[in-house]
Protein backbone atom coordinates (compact mmCIF):
# COMPACT_ATOMS: atom_id res chain seq x y z
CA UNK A 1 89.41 116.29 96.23
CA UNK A 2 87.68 114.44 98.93
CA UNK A 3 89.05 111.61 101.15
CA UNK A 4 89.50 108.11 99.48
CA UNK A 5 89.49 109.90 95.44
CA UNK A 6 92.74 109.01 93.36
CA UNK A 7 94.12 111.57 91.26
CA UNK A 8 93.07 111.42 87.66
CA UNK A 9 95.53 109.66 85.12
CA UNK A 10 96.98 107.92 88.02
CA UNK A 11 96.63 104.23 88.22
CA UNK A 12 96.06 103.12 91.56
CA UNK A 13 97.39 99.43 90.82
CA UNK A 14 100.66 99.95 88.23
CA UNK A 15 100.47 96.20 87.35
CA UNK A 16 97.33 95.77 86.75
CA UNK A 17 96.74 97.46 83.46
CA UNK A 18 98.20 94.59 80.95
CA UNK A 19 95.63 92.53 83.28
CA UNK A 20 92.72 94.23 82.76
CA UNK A 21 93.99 94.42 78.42
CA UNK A 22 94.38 90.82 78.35
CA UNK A 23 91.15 90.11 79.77
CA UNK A 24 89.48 92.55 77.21
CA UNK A 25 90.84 91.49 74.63
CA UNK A 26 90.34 87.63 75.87
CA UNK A 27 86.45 88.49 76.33
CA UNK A 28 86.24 90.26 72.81
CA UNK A 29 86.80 87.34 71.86
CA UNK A 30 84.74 85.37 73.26
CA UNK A 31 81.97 87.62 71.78
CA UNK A 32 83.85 86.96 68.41
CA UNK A 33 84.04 91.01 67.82
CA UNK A 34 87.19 91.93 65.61
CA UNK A 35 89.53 93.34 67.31
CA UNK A 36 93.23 91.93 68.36
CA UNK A 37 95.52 92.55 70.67
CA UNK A 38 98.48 94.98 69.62
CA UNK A 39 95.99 96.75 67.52
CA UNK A 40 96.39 99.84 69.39
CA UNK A 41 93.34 99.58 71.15
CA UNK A 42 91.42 101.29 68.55
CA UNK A 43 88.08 99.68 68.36
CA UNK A 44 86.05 102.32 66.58
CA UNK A 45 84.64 99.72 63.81
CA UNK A 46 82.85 98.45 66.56
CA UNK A 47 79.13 99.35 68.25
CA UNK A 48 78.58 101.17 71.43
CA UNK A 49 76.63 97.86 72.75
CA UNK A 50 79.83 95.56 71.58
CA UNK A 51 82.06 97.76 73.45
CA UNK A 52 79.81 97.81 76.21
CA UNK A 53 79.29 94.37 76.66
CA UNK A 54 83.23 93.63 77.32
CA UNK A 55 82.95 96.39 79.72
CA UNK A 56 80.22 94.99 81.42
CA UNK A 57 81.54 90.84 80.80
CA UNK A 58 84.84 92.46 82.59
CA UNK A 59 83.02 93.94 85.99
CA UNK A 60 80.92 90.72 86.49
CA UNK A 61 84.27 88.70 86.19
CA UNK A 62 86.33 91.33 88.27
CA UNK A 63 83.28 90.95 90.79
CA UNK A 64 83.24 87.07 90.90
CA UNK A 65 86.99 87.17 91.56
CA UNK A 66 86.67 89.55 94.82
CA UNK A 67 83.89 87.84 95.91
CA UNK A 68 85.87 84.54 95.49
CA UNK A 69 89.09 85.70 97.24
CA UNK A 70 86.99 87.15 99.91
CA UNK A 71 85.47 84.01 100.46
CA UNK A 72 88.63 82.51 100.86
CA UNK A 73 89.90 84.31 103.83
């Protein structure tokens, strides 16, 4: 494994996974798509270009806020 690559299945930030799920699940909706937290995260009623759109809505928000705190320092 080369320099700088975290192991797979291990979360680099421990606290940052109920985070990241309440910002999904804040952004799905958002994009009023049917899904709710504590559903097990199953959201296989939903389209390929729903799902991808949180994913995508969640980088560009993730990006703004390290460009943000960057700014700050």
């Amino acid at each position: 494994m080369a320099a700088g690559q975290q192991t797979p299945g291990k979360k680099l930030v421990q606290k940052a996974h109920p985070a990241l799920d309440n910002m999904k699940y804040e952004i799905a909706s958002e994009f009023n798509l049917p899904v709710y937290q504590g559903s097990e995260d199953y959201w296989g009623n939903l389209t390929s270009r729903d799902c991808g759109r949180v994913g995508g809505e969640m980088v560009k928000r993730m990006i703004a806020m390290a460009e943000n705190q960057m700014a700050g320092q």
